[in-house]
C-alpha atoms as a PDB file:
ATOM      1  CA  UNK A   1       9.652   8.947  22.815  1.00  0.00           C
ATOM      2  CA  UNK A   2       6.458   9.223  22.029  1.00  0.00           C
ATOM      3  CA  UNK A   3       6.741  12.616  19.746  1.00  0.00           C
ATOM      4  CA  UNK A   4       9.219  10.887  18.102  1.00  0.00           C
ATOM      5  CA  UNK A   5       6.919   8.057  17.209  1.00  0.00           C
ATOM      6  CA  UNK A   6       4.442  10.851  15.758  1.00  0.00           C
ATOM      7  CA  UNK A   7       7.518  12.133  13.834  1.00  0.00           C
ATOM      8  CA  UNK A   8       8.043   8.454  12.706  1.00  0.00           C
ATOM      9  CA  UNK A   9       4.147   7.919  11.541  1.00  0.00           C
ATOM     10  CA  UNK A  10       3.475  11.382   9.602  1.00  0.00           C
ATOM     11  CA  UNK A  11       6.982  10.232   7.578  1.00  0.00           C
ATOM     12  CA  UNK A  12       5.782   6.509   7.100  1.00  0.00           C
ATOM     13  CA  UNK A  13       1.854   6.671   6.580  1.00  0.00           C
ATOM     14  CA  UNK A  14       1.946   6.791   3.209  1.00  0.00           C
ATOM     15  CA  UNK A  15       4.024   3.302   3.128  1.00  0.00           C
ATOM     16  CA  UNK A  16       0.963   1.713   4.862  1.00  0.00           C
ATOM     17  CA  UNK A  17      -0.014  -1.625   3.164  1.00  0.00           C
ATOM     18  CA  UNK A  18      -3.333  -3.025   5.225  1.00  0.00           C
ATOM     19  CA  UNK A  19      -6.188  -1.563   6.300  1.00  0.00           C
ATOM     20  CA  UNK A  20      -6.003  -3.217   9.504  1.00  0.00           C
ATOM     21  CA  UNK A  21      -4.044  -5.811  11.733  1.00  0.00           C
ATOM     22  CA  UNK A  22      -6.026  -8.117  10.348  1.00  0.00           C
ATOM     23  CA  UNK A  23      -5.317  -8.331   7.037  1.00  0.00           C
ATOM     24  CA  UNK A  24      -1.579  -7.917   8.226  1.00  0.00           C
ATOM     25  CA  UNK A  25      -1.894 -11.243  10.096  1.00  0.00           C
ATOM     26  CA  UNK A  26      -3.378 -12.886   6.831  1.00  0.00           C
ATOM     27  CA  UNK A  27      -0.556 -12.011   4.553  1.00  0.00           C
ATOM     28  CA  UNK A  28       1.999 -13.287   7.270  1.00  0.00           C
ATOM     29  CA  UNK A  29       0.163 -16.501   7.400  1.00  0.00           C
ATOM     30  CA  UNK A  30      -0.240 -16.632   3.478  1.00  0.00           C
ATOM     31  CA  UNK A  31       3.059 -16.107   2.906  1.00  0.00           C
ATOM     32  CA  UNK A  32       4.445 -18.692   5.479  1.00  0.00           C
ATOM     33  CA  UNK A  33       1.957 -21.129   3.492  1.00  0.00           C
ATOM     34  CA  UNK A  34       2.863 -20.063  -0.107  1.00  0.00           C
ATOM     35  CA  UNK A  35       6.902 -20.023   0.754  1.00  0.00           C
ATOM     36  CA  UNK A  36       7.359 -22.882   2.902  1.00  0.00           C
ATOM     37  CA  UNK A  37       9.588 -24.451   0.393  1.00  0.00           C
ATOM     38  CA  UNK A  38      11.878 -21.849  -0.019  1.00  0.00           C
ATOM     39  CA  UNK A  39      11.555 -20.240   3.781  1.00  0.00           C
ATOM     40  CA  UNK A  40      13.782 -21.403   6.268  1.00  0.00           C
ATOM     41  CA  UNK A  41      13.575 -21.053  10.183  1.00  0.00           C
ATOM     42  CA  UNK A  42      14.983 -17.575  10.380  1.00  0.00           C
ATOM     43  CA  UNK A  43      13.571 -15.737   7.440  1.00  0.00           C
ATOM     44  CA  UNK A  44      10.124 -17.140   9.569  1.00  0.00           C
ATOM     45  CA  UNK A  45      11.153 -15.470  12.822  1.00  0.00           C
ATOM     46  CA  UNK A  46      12.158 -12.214  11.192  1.00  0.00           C
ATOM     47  CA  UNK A  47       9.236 -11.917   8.933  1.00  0.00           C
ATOM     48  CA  UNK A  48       6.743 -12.663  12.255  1.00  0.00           C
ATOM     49  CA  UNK A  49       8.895 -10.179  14.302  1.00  0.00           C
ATOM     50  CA  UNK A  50       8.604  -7.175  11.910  1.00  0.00           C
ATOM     51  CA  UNK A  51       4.738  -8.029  11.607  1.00  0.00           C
ATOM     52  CA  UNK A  52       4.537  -7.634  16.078  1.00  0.00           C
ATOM     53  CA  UNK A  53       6.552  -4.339  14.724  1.00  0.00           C
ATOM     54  CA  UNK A  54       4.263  -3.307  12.031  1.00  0.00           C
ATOM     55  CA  UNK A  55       1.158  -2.272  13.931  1.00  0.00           C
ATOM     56  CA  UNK A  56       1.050   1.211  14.187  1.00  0.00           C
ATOM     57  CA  UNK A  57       1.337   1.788  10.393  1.00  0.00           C
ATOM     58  CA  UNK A  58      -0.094  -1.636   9.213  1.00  0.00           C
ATOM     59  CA  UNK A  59       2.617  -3.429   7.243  1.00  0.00           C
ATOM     60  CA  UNK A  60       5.278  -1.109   8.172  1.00  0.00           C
ATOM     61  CA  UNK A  61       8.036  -0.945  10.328  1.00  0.00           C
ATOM     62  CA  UNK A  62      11.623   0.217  10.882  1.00  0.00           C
ATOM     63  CA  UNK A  63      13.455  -1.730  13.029  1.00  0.00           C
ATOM     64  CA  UNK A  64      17.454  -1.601  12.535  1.00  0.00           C
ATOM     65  CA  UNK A  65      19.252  -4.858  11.747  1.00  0.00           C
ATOM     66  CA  UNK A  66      20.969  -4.859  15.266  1.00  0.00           C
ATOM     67  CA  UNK A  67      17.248  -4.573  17.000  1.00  0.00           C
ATOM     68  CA  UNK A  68      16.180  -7.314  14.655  1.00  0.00           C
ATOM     69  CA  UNK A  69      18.964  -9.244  16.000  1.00  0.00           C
ATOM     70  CA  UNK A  70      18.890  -8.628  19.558  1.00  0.00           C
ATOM     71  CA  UNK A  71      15.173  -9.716  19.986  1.00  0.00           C
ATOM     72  CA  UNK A  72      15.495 -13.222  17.919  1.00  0.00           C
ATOM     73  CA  UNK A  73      18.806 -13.818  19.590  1.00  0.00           C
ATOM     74  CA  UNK A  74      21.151 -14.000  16.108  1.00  0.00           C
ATOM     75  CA  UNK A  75      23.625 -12.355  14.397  1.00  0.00           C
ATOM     76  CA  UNK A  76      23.309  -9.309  12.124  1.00  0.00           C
ATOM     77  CA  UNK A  77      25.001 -11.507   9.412  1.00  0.00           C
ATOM     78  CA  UNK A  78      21.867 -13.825   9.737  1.00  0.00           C
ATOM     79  CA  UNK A  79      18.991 -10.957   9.915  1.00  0.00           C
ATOM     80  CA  UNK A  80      20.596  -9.696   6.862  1.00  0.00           C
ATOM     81  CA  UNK A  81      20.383 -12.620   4.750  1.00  0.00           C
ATOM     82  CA  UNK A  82      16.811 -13.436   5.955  1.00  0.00           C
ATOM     83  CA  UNK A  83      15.661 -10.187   5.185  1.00  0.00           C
ATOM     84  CA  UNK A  84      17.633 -10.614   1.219  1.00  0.00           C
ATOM     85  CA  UNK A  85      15.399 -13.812   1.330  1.00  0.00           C
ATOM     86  CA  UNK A  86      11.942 -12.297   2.255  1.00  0.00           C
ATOM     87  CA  UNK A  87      12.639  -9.410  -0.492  1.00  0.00           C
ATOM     88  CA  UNK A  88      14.073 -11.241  -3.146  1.00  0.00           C
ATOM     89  CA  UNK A  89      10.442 -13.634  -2.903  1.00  0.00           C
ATOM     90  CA  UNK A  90       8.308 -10.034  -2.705  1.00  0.00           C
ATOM     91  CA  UNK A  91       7.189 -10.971   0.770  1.00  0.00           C
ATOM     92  CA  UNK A  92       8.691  -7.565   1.948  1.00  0.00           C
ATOM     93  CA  UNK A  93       9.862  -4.332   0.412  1.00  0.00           C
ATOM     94  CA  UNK A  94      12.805  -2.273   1.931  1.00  0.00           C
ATOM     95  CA  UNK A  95      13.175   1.238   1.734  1.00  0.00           C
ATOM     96  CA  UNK A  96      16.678   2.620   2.636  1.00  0.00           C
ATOM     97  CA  UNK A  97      16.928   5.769   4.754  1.00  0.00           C
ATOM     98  CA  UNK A  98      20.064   7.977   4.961  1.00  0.00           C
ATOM     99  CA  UNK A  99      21.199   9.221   8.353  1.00  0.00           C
ATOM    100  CA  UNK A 100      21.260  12.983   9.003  1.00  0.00           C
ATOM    101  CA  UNK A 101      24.743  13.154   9.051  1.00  0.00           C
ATOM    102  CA  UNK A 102      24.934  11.218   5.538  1.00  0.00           C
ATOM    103  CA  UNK A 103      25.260   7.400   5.057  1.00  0.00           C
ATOM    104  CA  UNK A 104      23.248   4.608   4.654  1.00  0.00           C
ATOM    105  CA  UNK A 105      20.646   4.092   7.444  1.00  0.00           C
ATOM    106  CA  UNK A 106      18.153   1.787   9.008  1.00  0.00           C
ATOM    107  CA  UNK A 107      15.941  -0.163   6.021  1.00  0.00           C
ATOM    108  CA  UNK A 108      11.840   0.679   5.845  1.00  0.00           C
ATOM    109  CA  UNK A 109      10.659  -2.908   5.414  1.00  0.00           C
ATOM    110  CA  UNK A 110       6.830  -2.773   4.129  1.00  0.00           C
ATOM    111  CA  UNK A 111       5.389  -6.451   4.135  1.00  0.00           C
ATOM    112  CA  UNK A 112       3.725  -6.976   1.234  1.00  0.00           C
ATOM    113  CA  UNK A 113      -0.104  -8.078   0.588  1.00  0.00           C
ATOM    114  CA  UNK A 114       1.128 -12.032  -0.668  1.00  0.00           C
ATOM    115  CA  UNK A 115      -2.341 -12.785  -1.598  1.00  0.00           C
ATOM    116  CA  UNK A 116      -2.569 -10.136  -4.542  1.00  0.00           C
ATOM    117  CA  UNK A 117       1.045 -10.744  -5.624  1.00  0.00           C
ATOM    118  CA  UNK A 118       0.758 -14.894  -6.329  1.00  0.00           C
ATOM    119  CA  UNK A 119      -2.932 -13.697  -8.059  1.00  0.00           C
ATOM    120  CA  UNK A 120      -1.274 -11.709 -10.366  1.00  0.00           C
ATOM    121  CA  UNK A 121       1.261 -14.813 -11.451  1.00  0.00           C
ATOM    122  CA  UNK A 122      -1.464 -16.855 -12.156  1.00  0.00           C
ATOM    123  CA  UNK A 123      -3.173 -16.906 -15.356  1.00  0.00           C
ATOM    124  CA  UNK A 124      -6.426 -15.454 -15.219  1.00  0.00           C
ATOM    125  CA  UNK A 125      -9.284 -17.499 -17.216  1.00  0.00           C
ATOM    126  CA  UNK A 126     -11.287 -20.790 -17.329  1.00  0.00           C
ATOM    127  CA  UNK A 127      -9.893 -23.044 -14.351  1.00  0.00           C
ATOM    128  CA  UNK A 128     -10.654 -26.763 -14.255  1.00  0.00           C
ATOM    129  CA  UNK A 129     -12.170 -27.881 -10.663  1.00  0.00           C
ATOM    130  CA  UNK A 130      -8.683 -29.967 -10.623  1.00  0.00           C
ATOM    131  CA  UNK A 131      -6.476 -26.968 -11.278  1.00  0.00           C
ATOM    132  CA  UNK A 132      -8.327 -24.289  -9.144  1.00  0.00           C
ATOM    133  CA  UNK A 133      -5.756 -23.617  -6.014  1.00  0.00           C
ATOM    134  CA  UNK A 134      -6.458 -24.335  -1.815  1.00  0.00           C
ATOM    135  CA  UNK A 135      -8.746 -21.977  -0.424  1.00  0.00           C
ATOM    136  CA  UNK A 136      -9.957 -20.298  -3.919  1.00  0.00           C
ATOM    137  CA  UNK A 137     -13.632 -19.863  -4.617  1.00  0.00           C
ATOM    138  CA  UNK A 138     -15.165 -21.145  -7.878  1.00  0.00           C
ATOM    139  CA  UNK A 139     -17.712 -20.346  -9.944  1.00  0.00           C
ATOM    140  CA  UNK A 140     -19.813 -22.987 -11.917  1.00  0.00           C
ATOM    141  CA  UNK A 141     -21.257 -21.962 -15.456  1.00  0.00           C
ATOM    142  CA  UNK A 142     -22.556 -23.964 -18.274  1.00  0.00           C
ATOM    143  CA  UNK A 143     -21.663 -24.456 -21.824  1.00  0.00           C
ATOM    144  CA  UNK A 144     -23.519 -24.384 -24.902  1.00  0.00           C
ATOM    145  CA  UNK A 145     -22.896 -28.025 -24.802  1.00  0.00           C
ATOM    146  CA  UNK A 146     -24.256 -28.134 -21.216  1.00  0.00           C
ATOM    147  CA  UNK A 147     -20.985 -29.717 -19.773  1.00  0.00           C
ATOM    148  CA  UNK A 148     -19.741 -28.062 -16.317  1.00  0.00           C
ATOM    149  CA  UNK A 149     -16.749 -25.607 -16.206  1.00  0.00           C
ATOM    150  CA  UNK A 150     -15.276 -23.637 -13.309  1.00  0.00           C
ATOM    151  CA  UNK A 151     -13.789 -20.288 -13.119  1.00  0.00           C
ATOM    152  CA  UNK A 152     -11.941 -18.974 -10.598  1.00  0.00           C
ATOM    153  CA  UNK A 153     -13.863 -15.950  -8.743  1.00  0.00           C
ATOM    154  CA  UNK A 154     -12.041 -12.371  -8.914  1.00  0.00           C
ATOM    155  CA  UNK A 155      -9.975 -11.347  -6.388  1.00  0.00           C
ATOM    156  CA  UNK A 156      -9.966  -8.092  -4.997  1.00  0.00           C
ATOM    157  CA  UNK A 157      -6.884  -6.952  -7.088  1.00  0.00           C
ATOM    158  CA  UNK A 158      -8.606  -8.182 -10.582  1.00  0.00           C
ATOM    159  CA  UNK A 159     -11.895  -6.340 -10.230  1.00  0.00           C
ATOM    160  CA  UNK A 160     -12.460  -2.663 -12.253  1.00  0.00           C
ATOM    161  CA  UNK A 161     -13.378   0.422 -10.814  1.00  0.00           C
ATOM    162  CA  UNK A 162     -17.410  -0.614 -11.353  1.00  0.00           C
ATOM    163  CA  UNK A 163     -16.884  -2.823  -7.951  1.00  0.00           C
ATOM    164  CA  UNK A 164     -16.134   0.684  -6.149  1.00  0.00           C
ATOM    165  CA  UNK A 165     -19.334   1.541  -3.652  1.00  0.00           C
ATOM    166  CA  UNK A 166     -19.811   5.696  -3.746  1.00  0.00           C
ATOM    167  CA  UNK A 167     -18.896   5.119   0.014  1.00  0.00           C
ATOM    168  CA  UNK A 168     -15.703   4.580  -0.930  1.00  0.00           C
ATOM    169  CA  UNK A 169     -14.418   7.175  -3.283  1.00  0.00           C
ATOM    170  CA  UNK A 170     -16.097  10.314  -5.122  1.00  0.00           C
ATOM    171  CA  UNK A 171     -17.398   9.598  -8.028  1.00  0.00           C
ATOM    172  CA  UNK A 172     -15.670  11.919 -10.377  1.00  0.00           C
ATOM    173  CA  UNK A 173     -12.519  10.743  -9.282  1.00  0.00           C
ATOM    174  CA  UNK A 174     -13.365   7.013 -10.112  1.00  0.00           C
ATOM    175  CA  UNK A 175     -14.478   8.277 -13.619  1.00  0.00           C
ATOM    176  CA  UNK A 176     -11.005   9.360 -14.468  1.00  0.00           C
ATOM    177  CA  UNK A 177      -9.113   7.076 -12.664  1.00  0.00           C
ATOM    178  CA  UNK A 178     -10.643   3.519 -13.953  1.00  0.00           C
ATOM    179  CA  UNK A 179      -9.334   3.906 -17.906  1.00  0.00           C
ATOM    180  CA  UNK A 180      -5.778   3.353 -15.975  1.00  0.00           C
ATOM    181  CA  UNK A 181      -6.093   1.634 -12.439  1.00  0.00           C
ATOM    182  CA  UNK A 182      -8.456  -1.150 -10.737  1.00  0.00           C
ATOM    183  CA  UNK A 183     -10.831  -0.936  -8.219  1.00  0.00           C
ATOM    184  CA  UNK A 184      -8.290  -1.823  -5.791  1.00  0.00           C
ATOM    185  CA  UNK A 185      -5.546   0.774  -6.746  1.00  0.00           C
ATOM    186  CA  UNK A 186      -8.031   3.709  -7.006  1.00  0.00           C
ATOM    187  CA  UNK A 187      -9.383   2.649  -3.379  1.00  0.00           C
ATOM    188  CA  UNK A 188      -6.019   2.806  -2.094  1.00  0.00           C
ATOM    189  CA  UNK A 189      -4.980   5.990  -3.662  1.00  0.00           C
ATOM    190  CA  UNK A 190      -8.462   8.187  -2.554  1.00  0.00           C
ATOM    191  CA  UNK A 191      -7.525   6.286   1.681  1.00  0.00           C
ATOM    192  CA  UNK A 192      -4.154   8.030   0.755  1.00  0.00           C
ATOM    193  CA  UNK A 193      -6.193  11.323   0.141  1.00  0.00           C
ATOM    194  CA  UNK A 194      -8.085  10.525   3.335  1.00  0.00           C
ATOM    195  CA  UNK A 195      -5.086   9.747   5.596  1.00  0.00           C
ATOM    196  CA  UNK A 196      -3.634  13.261   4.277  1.00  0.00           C
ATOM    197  CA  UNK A 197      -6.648  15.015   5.125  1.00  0.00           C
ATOM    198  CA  UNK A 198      -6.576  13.836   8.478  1.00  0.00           C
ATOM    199  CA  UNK A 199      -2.966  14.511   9.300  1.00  0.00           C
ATOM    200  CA  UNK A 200      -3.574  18.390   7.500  1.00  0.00           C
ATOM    201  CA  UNK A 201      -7.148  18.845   9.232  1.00  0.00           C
ATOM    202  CA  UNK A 202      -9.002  19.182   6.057  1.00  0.00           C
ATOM    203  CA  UNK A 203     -12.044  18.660   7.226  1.00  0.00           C
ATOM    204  CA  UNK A 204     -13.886  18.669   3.438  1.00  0.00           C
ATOM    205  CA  UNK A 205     -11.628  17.510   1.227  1.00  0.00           C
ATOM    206  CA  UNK A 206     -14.562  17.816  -1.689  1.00  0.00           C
ATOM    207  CA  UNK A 207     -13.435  21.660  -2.203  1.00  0.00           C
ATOM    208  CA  UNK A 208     -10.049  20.056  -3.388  1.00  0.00           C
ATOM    209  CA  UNK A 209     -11.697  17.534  -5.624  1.00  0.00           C
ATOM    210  CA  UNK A 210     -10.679  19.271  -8.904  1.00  0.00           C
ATOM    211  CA  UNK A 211      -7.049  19.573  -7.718  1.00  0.00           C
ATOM    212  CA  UNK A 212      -6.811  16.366  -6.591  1.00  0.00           C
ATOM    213  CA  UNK A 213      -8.056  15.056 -10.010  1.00  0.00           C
ATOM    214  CA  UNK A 214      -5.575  17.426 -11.598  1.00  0.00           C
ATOM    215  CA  UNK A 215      -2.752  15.963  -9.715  1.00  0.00           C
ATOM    216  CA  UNK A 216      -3.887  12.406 -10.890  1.00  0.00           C
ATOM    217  CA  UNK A 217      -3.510  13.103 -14.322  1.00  0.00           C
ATOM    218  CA  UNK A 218      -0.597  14.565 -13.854  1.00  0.00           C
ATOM    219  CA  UNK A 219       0.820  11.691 -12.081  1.00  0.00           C
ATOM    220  CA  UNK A 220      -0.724   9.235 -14.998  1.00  0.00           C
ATOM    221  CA  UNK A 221       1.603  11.214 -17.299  1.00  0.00           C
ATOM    222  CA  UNK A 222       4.603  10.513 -15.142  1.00  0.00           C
ATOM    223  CA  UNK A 223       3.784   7.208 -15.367  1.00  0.00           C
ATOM    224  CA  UNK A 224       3.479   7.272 -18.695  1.00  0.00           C
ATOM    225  CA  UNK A 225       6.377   9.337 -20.053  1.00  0.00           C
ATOM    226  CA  UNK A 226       8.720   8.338 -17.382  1.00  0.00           C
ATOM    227  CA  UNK A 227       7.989   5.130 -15.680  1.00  0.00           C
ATOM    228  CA  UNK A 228      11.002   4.936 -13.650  1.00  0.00           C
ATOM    229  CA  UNK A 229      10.784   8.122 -12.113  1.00  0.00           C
ATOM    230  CA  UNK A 230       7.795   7.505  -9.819  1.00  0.00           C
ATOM    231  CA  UNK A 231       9.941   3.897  -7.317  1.00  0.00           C
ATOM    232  CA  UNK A 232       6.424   4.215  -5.304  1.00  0.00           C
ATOM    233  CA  UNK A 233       3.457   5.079  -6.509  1.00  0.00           C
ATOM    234  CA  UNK A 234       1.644   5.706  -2.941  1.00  0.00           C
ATOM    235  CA  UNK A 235       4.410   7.710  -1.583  1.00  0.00           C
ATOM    236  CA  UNK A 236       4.636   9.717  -4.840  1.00  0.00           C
ATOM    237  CA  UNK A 237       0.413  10.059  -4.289  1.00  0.00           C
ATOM    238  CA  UNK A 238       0.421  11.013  -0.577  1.00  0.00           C
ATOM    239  CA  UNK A 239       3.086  13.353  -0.706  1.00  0.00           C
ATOM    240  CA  UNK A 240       1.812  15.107  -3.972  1.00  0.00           C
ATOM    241  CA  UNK A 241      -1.529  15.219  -2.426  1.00  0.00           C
ATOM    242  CA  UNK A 242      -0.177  16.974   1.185  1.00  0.00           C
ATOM    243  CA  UNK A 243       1.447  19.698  -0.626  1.00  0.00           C
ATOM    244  CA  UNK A 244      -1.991  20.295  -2.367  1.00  0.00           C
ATOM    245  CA  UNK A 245      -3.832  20.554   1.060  1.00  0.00           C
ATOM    246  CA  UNK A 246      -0.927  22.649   2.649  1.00  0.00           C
ATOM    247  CA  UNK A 247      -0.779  25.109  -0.861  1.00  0.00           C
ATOM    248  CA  UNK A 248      -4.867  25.042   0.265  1.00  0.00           C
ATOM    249  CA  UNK A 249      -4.173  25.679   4.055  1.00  0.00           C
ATOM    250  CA  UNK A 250      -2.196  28.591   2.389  1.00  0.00           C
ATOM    251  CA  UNK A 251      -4.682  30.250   0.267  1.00  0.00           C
ATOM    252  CA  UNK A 252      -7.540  30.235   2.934  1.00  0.00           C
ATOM    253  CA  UNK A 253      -5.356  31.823   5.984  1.00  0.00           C
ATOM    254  CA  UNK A 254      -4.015  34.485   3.594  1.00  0.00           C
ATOM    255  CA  UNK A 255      -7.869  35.094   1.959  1.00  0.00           C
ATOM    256  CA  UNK A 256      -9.149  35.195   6.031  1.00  0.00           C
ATOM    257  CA  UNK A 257      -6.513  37.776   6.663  1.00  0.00           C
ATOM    258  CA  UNK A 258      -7.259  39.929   3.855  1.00  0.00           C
ATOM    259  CA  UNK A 259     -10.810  39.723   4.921  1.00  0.00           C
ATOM    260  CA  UNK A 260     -10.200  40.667   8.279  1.00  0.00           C
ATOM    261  CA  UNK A 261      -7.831  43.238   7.019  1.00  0.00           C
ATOM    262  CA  UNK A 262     -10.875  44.751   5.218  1.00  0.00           C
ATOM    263  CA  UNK A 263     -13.445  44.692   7.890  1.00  0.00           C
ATOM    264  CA  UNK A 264     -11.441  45.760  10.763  1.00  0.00           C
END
């Protein structure tokens, strides 16, 4: 059981959508607060189940329809329409899987970070105190005429790669990266990069820096040329960036052979 967890979490990683548990519980509670109109009592229960499910990749899980069903004591008829609800409202995102012996199988459902999706349907400028929403932080400035306005403060999904601390990512590949992401989307490609380094035992992923940056442009150009070709961007990333590390792997075992080869 547990190897086939392992199994499970090297395929799914790259789905994650939190950084922690945390943030996992905020979304939940954000989106039972920003639906509540348009939720009913089981899309509720099934969206709090898979988040109880979604802690060992934060945000994801893979629970089958029948398991779903079992634990909240409904029918599969009802789990199924619960779950159209919570992805036709962008609270979740399924991800069908085929069995091994060919079919349709179990859905990946990868809760969704609410906050960052009802910030993007807003409009972004000069908010009267009246019109700024619950819970939003505002920031007072001063006219030429000396009269009071507010604007709403940035969230994390609206600020530019200049918000990035060095902690976070290397700085070359923030220079190419902010002419086409924000400071949120470059931070969660490079933990991508970091997840992948951990899983291949790359211990300094800096001598891969100029690959890496390679492989972004190159994925930019997808993007570009063929924007339905890439479905998810951070699955597209991790994987691209594992087969870099593994072509790496590669290239140092064969160069430590030859070595030893020519000092034995």
């Amino acid at each position: 059981m547990q190897s086939e967890q392992l199994r499970y979490y090297d395929d799914y990683i790259h789905y994650q959508s939190f950084d922690d548990i945390e943030q996992l519980n905020e979304a939940v509670r954000l989106s039972c607060y920003y639906y509540a109109d348009q939720l009913g009592k089981s899309p509720v229960v099934v969206l709090k189940l898979l988040s109880r499910f979604s802690c060992v990749i934060p945000g994801v899980s893979w629970m089958k329809v029948s398991t779903i069903a079992k634990h909240i004591d409904k029918s599969e008829k009802t789990v199924r329409r619960a779950l159209k609800t919570l992805d036709d409202l962008g609270i979740i995102k399924r991800i069908p899987t085929v069995r091994k012996q060919g079919g349709r199988g179990y859905d990946i459902c990868i809760i969704q970070d609410v906050q960052s999706l009802m910030s993007s349907r807003t409009n972004r400028g000069s908010l009267t105190e009246s019109k700024v929403e619950k819970g939003e932080k505002q920031i007072e400035t001063l006219t030429s005429n000396n009269q009071r306005t507010y604007v709403r403060e940035p969230k994390l999904n609206e600020l530019d790669a200049s918000f990035i601390p060095n902690s976070y990512c290397p700085e070359e590949f923030v220079t190419v990266a902010k002419p086409f992401m924000n400071a949120k989307t470059i931070s969660d490609l490079w933990k991508r990069v970091e997840i992948a380094s951990h899983n291949c035992k790359i211990t300094d992923v800096n001598v891969i820096i100029p690959q890496i940056i390679k492989q972004f442009k190159g994925t930019v150009f997808i993007m570009k040329n063929n924007p339905n070709k890439i479905k998810c961007l951070y699955a597209y990333w991790y994987v691209s960036i594992v087969q870099i590390m593994l072509q790496y792997q590669r290239e140092q075992y064969f160069q430590n052979k030859q070595y030893n080869w020519l000092t034995a």
